[in-house]
Protein backbone atom coordinates (compact mmCIF):
# COMPACT_ATOMS: atom_id res chain seq x y z
CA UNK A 1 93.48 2.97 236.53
CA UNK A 2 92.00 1.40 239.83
CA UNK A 3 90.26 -2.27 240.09
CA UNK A 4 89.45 -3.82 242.69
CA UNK A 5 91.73 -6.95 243.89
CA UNK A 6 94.27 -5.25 241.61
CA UNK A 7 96.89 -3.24 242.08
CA UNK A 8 97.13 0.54 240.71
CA UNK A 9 98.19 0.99 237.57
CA UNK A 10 99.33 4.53 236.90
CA UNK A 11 100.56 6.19 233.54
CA UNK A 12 100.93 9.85 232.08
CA UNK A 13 99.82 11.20 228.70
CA UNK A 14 99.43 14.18 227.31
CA UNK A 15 96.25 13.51 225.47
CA UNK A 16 93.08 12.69 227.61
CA UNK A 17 92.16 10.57 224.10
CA UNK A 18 95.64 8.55 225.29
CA UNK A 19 95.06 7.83 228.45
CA UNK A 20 91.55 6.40 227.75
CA UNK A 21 92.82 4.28 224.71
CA UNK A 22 95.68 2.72 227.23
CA UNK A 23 93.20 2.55 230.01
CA UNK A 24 90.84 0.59 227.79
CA UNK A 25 93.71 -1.43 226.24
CA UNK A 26 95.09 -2.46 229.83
CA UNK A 27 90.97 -3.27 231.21
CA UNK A 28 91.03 -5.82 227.89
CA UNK A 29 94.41 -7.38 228.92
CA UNK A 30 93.01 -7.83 232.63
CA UNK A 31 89.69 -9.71 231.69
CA UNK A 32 91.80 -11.58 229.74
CA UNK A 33 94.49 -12.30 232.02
CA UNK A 34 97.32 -11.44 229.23
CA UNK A 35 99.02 -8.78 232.11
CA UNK A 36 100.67 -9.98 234.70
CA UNK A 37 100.45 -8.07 237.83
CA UNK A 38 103.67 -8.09 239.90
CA UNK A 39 103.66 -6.50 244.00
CA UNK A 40 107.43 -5.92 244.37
CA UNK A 41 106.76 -6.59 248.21
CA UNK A 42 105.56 -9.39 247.39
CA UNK A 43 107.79 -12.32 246.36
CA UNK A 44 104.87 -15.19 245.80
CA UNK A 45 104.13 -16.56 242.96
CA UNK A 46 101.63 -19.89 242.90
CA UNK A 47 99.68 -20.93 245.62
CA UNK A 48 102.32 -23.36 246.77
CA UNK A 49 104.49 -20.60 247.55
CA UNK A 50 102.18 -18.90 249.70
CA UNK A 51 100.49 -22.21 251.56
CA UNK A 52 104.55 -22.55 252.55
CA UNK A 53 105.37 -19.59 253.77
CA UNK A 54 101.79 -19.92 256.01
CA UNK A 55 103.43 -22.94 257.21
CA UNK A 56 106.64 -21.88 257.87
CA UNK A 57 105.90 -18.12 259.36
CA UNK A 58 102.37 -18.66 260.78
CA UNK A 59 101.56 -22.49 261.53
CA UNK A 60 104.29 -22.84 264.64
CA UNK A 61 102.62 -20.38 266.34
CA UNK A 62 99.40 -22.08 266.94
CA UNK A 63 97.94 -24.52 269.21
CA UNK A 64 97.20 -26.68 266.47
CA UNK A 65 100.50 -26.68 264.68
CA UNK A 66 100.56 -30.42 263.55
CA UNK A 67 97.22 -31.12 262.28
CA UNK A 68 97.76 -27.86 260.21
CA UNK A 69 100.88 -28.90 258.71
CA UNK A 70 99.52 -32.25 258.17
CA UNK A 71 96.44 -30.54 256.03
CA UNK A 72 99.04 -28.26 253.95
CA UNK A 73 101.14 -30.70 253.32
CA UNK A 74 98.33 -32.33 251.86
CA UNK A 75 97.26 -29.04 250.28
CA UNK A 76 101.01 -28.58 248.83
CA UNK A 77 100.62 -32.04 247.19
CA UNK A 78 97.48 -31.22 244.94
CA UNK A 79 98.08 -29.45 241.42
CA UNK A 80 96.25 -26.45 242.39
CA UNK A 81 99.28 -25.38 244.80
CA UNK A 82 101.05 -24.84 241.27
CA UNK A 83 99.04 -22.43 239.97
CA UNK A 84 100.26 -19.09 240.08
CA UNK A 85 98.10 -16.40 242.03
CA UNK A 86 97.06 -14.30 239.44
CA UNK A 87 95.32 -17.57 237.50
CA UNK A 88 93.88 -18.30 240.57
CA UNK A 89 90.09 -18.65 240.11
CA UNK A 90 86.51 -19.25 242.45
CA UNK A 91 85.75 -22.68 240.18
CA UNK A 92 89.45 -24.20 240.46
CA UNK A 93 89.09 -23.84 244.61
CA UNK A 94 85.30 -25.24 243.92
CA UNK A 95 86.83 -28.13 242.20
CA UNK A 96 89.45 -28.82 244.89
CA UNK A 97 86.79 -28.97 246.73
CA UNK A 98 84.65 -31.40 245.44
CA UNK A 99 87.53 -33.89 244.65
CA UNK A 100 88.37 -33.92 248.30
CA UNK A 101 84.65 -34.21 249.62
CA UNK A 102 84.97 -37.77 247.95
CA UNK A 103 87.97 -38.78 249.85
CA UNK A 104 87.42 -36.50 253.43
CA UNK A 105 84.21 -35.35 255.92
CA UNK A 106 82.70 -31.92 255.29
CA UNK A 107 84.91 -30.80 258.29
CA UNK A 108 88.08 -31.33 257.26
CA UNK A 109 87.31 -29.44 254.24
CA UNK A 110 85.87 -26.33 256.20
CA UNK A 111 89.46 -26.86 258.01
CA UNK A 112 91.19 -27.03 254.44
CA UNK A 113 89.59 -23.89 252.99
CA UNK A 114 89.89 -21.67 256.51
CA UNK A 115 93.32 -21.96 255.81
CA UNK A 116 93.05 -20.42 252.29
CA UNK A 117 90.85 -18.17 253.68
CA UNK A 118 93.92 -17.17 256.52
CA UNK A 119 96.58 -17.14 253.74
């Protein structure tokens, strides 16, 4: 079964009538977020995880290095670096957003979510 931003999911049956009851059983556990999808290359689970390695791997290498670790520190701090990568949604960034607009200018934001964007 392929879907995009997912990875493959791959089973065999002897039944066509099978393999279209699981693949419509697993599409109903996606949309409802009930499976969890696991990369084994990948050892990341919430956001926090992955805005940390970013800053340990990638952020020394760049010109910029300590206003960037400034910003994910900050980013670290929030609750959304908690949530775990498969929960993560358009409308929780969008709210992240918004809080911070109250307390920051529109271009440290556009700095804030580049970085997401790089991660």
């Amino acid at each position: 079964m392929r879907r995009q931003r997912c990875p493959l999911l791959i089973r065999f049956f002897a039944l066509k009538t099978d393999a279209d009851a699981w693949g419509r059983q697993k599409e109903v556990e996606l949309d409802r977020g009930e499976v969890v999808l696991v990369q084994r290359s990948l050892h990341i689970k919430t956001l926090g995880d992955l805005l940390s390695r970013y800053r340990a791997e990638v952020t020394p290498k760049k010109q910029g290095a300590g206003p960037q670790a400034a910003r994910l520190a900050m980013m670290l701090r929030n609750p959304m670096a908690d949530v775990p990568l498969n929960r993560l949604k358009p409308s929780l960034i969008a709210a992240y957003r918004d809080e911070r607009l109250k307390t920051v200018s529109a271009s440290t934001m556009r700095r804030e979510l580049t970085i997401l964007r790089h991660c």
